[in-house]
PDB file of N, CA and C in Angstrom:
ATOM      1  N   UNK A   1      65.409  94.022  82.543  1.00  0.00           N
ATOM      2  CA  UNK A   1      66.217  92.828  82.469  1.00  0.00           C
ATOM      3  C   UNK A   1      65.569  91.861  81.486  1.00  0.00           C
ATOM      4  N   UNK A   2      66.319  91.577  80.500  1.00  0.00           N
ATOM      5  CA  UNK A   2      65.599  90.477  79.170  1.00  0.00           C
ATOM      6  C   UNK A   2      66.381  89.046  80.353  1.00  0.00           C
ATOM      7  N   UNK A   3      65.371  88.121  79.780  1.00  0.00           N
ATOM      8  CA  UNK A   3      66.088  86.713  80.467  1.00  0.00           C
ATOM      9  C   UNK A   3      65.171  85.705  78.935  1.00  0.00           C
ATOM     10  N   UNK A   4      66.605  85.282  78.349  1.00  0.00           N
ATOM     11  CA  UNK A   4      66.342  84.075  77.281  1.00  0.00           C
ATOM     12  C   UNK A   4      65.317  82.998  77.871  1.00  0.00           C
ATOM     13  N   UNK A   5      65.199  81.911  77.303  1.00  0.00           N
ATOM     14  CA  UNK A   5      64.409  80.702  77.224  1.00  0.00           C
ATOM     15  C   UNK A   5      65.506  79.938  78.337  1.00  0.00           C
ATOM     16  N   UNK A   6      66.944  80.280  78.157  1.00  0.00           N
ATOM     17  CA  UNK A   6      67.462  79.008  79.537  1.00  0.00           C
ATOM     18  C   UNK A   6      67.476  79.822  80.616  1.00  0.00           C
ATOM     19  N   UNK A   7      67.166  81.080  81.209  1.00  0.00           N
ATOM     20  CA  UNK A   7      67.303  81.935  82.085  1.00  0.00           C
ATOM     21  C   UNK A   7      68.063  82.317  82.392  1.00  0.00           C
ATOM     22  N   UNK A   8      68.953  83.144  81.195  1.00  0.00           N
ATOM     23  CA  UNK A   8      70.017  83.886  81.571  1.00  0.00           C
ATOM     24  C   UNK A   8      69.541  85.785  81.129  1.00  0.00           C
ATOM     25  N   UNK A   9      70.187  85.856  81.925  1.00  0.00           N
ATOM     26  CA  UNK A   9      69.863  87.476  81.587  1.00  0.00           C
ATOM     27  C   UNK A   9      70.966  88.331  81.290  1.00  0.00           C
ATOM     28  N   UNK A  10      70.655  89.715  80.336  1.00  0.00           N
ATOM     29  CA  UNK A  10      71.911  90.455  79.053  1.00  0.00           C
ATOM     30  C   UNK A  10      72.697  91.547  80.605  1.00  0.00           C
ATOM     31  N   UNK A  11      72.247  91.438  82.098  1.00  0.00           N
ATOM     32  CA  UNK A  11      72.665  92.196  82.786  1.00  0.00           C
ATOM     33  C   UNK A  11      73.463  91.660  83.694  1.00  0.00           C
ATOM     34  N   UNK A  12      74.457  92.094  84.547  1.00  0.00           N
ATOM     35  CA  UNK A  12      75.176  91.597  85.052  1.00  0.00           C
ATOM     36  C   UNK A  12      74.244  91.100  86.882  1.00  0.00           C
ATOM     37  N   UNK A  13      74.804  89.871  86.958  1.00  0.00           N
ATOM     38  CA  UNK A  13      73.963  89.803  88.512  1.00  0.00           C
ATOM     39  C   UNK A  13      74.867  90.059  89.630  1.00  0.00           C
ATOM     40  N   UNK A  14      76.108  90.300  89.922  1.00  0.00           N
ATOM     41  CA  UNK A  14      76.481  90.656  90.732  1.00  0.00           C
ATOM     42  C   UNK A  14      77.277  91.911  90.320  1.00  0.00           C
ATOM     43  N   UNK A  15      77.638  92.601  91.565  1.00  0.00           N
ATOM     44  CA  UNK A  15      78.611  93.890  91.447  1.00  0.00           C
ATOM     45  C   UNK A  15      80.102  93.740  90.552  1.00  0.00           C
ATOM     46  N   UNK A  16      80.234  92.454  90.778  1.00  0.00           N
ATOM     47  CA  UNK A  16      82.005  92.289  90.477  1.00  0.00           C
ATOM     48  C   UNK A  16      81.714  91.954  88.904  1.00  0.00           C
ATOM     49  N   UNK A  17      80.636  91.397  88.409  1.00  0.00           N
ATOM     50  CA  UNK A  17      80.214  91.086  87.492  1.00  0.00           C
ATOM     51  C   UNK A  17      80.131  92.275  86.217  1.00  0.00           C
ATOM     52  N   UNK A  18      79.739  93.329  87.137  1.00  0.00           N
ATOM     53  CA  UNK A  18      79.265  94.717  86.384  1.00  0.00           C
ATOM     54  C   UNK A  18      80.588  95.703  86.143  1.00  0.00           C
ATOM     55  N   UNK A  19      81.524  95.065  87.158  1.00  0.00           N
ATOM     56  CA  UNK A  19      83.206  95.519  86.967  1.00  0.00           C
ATOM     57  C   UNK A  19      84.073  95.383  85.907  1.00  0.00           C
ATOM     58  N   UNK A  20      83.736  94.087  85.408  1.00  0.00           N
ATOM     59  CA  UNK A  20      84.716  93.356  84.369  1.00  0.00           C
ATOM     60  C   UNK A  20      84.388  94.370  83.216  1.00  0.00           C
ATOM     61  N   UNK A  21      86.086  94.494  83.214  1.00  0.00           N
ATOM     62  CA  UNK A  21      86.240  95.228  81.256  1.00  0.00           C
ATOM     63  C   UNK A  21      87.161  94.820  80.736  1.00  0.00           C
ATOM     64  N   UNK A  22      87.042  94.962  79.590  1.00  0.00           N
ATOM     65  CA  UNK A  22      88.223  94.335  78.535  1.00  0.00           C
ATOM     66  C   UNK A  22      89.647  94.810  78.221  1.00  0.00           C
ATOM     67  N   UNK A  23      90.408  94.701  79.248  1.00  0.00           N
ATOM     68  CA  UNK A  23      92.034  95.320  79.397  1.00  0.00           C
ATOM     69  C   UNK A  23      92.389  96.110  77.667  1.00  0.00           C
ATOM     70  N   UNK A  24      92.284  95.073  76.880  1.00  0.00           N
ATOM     71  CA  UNK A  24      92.163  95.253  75.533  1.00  0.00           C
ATOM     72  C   UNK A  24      92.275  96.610  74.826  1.00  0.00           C
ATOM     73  N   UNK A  25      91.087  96.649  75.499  1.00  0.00           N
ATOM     74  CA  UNK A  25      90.278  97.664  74.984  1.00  0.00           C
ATOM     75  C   UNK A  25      90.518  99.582  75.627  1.00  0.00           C
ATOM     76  N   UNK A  26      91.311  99.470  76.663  1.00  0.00           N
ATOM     77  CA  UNK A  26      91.962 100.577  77.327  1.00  0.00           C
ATOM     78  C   UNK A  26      92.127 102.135  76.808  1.00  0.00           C
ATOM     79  N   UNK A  27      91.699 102.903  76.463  1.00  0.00           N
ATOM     80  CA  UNK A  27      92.809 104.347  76.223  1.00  0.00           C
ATOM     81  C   UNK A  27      94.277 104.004  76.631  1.00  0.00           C
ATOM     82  N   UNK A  28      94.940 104.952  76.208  1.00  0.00           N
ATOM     83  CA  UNK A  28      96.462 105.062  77.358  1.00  0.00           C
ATOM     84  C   UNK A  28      95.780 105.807  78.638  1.00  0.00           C
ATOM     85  N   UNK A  29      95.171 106.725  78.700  1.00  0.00           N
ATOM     86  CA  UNK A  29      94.870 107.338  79.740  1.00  0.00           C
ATOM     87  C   UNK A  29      94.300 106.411  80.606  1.00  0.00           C
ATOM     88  N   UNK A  30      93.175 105.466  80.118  1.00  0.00           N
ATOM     89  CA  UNK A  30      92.579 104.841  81.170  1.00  0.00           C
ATOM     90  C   UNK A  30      93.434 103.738  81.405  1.00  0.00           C
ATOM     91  N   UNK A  31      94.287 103.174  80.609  1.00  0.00           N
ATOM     92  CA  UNK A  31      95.423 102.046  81.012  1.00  0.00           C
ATOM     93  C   UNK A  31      96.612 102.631  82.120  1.00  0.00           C
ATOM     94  N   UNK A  32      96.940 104.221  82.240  1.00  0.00           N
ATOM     95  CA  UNK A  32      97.883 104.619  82.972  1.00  0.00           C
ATOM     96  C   UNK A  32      96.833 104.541  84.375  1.00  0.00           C
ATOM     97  N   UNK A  33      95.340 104.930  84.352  1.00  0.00           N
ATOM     98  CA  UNK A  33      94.758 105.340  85.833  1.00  0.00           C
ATOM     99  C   UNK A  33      94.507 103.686  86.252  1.00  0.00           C
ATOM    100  N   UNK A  34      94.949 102.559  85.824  1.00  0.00           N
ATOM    101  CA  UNK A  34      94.879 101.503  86.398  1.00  0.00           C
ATOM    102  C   UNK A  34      95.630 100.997  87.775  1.00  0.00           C
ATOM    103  N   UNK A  35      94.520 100.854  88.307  1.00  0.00           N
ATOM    104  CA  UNK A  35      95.456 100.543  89.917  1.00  0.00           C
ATOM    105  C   UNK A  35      96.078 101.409  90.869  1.00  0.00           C
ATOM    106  N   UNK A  36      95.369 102.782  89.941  1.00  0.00           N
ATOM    107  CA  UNK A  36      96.171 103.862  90.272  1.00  0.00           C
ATOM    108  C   UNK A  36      96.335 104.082  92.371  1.00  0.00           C
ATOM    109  N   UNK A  37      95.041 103.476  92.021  1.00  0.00           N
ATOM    110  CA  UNK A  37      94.673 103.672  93.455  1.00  0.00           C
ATOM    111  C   UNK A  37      94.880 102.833  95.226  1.00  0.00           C
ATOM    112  N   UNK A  38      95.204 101.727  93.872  1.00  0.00           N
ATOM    113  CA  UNK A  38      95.443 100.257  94.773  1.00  0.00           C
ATOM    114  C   UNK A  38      96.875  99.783  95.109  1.00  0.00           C
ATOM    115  N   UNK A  39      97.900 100.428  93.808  1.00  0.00           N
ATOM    116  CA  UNK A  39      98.943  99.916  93.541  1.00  0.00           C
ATOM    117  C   UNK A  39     100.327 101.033  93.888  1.00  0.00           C
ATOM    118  N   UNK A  40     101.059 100.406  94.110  1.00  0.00           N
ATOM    119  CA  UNK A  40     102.607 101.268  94.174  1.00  0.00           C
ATOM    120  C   UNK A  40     104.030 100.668  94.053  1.00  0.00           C
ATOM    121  N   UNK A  41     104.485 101.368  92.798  1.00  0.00           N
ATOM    122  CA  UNK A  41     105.831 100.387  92.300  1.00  0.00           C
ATOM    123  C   UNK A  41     106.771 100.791  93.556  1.00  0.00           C
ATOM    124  N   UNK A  42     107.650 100.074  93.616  1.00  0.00           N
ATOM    125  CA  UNK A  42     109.222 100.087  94.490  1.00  0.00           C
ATOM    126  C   UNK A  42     110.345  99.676  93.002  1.00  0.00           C
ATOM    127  N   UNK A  43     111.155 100.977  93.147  1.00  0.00           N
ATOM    128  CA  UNK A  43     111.967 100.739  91.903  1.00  0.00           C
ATOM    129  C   UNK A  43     113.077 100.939  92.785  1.00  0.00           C
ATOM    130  N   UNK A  44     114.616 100.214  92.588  1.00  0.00           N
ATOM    131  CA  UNK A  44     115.683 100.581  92.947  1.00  0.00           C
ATOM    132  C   UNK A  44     116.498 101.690  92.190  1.00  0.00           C
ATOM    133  N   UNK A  45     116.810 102.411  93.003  1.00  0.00           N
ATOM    134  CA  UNK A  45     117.425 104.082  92.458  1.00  0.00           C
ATOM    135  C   UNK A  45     118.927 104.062  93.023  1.00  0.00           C
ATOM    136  N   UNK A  46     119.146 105.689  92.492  1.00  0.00           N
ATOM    137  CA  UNK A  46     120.747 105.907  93.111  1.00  0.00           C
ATOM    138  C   UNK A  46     120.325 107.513  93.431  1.00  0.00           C
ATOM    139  N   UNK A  47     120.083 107.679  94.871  1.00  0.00           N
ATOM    140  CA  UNK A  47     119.979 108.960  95.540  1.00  0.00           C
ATOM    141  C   UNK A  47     120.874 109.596  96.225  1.00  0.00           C
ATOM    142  N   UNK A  48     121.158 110.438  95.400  1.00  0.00           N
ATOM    143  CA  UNK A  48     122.553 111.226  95.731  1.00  0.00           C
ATOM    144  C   UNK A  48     123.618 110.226  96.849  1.00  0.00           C
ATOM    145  N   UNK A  49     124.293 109.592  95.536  1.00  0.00           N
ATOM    146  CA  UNK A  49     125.036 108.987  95.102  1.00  0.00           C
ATOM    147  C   UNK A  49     124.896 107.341  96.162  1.00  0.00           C
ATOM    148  N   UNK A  50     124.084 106.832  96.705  1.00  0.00           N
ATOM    149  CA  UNK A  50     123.741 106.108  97.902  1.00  0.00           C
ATOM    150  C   UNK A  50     122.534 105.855  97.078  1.00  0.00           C
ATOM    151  N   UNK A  51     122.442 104.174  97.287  1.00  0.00           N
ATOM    152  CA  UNK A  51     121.377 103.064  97.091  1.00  0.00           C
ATOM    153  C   UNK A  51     119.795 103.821  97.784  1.00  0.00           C
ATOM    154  N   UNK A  52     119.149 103.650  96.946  1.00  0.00           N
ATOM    155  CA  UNK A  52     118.103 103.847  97.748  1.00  0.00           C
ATOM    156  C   UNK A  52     116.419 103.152  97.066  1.00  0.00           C
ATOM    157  N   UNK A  53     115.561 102.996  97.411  1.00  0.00           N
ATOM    158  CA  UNK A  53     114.379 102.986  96.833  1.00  0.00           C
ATOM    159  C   UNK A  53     113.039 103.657  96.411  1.00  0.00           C
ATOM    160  N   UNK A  54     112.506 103.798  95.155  1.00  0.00           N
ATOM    161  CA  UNK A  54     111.746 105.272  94.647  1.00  0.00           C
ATOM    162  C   UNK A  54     110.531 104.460  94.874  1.00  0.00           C
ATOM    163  N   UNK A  55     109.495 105.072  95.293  1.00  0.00           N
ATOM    164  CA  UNK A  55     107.914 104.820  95.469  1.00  0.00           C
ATOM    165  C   UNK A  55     107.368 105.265  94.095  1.00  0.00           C
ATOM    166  N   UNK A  56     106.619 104.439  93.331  1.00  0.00           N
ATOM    167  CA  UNK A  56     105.889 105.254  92.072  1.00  0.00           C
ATOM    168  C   UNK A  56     104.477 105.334  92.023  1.00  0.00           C
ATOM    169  N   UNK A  57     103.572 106.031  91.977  1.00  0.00           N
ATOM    170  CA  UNK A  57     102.032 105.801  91.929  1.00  0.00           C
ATOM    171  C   UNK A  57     102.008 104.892  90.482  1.00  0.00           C
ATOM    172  N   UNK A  58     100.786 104.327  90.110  1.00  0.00           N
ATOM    173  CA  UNK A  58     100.624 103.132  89.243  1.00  0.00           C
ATOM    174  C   UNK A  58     100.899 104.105  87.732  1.00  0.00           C
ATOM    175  N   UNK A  59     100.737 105.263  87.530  1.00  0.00           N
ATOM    176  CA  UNK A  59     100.584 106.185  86.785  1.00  0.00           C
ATOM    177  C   UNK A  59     102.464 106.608  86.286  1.00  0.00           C
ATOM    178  N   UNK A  60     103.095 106.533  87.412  1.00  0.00           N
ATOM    179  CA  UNK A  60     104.936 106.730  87.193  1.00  0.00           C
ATOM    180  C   UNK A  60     104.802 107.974  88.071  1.00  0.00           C
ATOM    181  N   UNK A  61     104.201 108.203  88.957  1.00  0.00           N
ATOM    182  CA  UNK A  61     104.316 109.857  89.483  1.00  0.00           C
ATOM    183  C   UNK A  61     105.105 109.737  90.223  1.00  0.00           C
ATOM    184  N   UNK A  62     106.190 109.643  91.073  1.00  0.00           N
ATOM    185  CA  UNK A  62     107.365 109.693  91.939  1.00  0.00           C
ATOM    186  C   UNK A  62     106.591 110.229  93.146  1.00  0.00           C
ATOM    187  N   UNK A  63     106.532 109.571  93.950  1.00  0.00           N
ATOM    188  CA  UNK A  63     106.062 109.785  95.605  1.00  0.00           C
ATOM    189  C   UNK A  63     106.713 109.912  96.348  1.00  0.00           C
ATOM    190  N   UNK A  64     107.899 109.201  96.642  1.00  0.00           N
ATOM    191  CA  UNK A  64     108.958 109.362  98.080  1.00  0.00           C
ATOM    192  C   UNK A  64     109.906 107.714  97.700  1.00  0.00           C
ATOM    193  N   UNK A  65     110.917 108.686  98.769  1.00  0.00           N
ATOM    194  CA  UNK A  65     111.971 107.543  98.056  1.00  0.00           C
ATOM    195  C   UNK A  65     112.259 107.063  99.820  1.00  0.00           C
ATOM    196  N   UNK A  66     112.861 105.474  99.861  1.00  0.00           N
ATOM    197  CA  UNK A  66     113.065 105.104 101.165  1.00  0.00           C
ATOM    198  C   UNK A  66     114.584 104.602 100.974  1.00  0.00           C
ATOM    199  N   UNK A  67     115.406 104.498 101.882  1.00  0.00           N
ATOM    200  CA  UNK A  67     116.574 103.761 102.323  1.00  0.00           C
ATOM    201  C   UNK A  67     116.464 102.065 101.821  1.00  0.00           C
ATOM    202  N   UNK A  68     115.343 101.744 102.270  1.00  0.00           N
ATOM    203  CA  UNK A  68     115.727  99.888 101.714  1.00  0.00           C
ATOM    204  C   UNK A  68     114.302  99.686 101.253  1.00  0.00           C
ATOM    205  N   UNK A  69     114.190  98.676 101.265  1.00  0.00           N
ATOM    206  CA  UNK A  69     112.950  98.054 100.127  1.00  0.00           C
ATOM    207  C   UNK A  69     111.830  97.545 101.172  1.00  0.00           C
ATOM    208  N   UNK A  70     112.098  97.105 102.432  1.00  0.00           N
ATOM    209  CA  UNK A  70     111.090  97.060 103.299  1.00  0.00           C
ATOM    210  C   UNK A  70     110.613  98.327 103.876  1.00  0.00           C
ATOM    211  N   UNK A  71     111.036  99.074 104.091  1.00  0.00           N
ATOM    212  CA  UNK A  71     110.943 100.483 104.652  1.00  0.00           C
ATOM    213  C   UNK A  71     109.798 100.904 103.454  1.00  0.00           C
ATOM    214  N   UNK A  72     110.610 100.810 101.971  1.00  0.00           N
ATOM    215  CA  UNK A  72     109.613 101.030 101.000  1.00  0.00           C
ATOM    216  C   UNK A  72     108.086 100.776 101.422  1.00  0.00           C
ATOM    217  N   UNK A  73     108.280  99.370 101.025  1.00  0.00           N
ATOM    218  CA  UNK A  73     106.976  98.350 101.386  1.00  0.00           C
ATOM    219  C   UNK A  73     106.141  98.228 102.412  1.00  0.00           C
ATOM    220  N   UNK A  74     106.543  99.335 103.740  1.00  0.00           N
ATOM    221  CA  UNK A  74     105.875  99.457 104.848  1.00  0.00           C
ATOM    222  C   UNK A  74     105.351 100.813 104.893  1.00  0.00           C
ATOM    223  N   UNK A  75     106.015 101.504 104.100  1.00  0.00           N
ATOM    224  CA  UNK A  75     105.300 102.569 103.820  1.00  0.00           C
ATOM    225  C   UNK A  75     103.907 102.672 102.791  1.00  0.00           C
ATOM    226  N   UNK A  76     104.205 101.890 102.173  1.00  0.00           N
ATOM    227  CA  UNK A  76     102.648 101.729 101.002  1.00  0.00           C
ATOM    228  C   UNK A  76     102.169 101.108 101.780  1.00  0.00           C
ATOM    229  N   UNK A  77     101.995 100.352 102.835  1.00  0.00           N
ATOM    230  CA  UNK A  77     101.054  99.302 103.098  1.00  0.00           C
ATOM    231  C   UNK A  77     100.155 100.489 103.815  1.00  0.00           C
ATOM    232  N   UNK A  78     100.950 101.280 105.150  1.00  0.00           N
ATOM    233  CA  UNK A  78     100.745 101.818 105.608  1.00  0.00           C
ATOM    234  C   UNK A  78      99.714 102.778 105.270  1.00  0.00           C
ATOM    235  N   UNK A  79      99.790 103.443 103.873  1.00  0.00           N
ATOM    236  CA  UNK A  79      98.617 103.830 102.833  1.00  0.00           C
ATOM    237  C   UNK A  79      97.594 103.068 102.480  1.00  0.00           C
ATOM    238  N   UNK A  80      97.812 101.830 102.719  1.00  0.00           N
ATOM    239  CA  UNK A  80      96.324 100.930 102.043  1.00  0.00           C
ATOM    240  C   UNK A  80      96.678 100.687 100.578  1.00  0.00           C
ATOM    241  N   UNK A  81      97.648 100.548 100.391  1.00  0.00           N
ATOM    242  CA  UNK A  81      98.081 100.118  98.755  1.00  0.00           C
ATOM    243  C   UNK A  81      98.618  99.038  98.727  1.00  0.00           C
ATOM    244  N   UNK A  82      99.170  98.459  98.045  1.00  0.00           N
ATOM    245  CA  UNK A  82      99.575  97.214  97.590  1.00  0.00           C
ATOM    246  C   UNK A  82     101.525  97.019  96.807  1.00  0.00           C
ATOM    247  N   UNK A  83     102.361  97.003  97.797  1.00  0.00           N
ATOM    248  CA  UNK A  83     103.692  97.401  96.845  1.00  0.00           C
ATOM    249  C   UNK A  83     103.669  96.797  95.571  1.00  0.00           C
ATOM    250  N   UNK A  84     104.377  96.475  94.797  1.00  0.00           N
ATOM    251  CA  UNK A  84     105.109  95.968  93.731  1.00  0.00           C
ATOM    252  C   UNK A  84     106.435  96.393  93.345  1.00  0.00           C
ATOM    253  N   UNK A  85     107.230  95.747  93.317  1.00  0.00           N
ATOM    254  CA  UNK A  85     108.970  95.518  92.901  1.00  0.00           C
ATOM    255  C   UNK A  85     108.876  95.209  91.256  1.00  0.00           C
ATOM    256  N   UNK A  86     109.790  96.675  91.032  1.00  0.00           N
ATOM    257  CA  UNK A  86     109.854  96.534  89.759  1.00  0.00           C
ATOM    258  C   UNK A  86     111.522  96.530  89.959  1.00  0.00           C
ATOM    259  N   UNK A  87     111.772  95.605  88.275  1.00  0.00           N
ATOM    260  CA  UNK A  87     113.608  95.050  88.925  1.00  0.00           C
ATOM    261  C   UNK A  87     113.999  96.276  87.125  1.00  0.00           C
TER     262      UNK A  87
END
């Protein structure tokens, strides 16, 4: 660990600190595995021929489709993910 003359140092001091990256700066690959893990779209669909709602992993992978948008949204939670409504 270098630490300048005002006492800062070139390493990160906490964990969340050592997290931060520059969106910017992404691949596509590593911009598609974003959130992959945390996140899940709710898109409104038309399933055989009846309203329905599509689950997407953060990536676009099609997971399961629900009847209404809370049903959606209780199902990701239920996973430990986080919905999101895409219009």
């Amino acid at each position: 660990m270098n630490i300048d003359g005002l006492g800062a140092t070139d390493q990160p001091e906490t964990a969340a600190e050592a997290m931060v990256v520059d969106i910017r700066r992404l691949s596509p690959v590593q911009f598609a595995q974003l959130g992959l893990s945390e996140l899940a779209y709710v898109k409104p669909v038309i399933a055989n021929g009846t309203p329905a709602f599509a689950i997407h992993a953060a990536d676009g992978k099609p997971m399961a489709i629900a009847p209404d948008v809370e049903l959606a949204a209780a199902a990701i939670r239920q996973h430990e993910m986080i919905p999101v409504l895409v219009h």
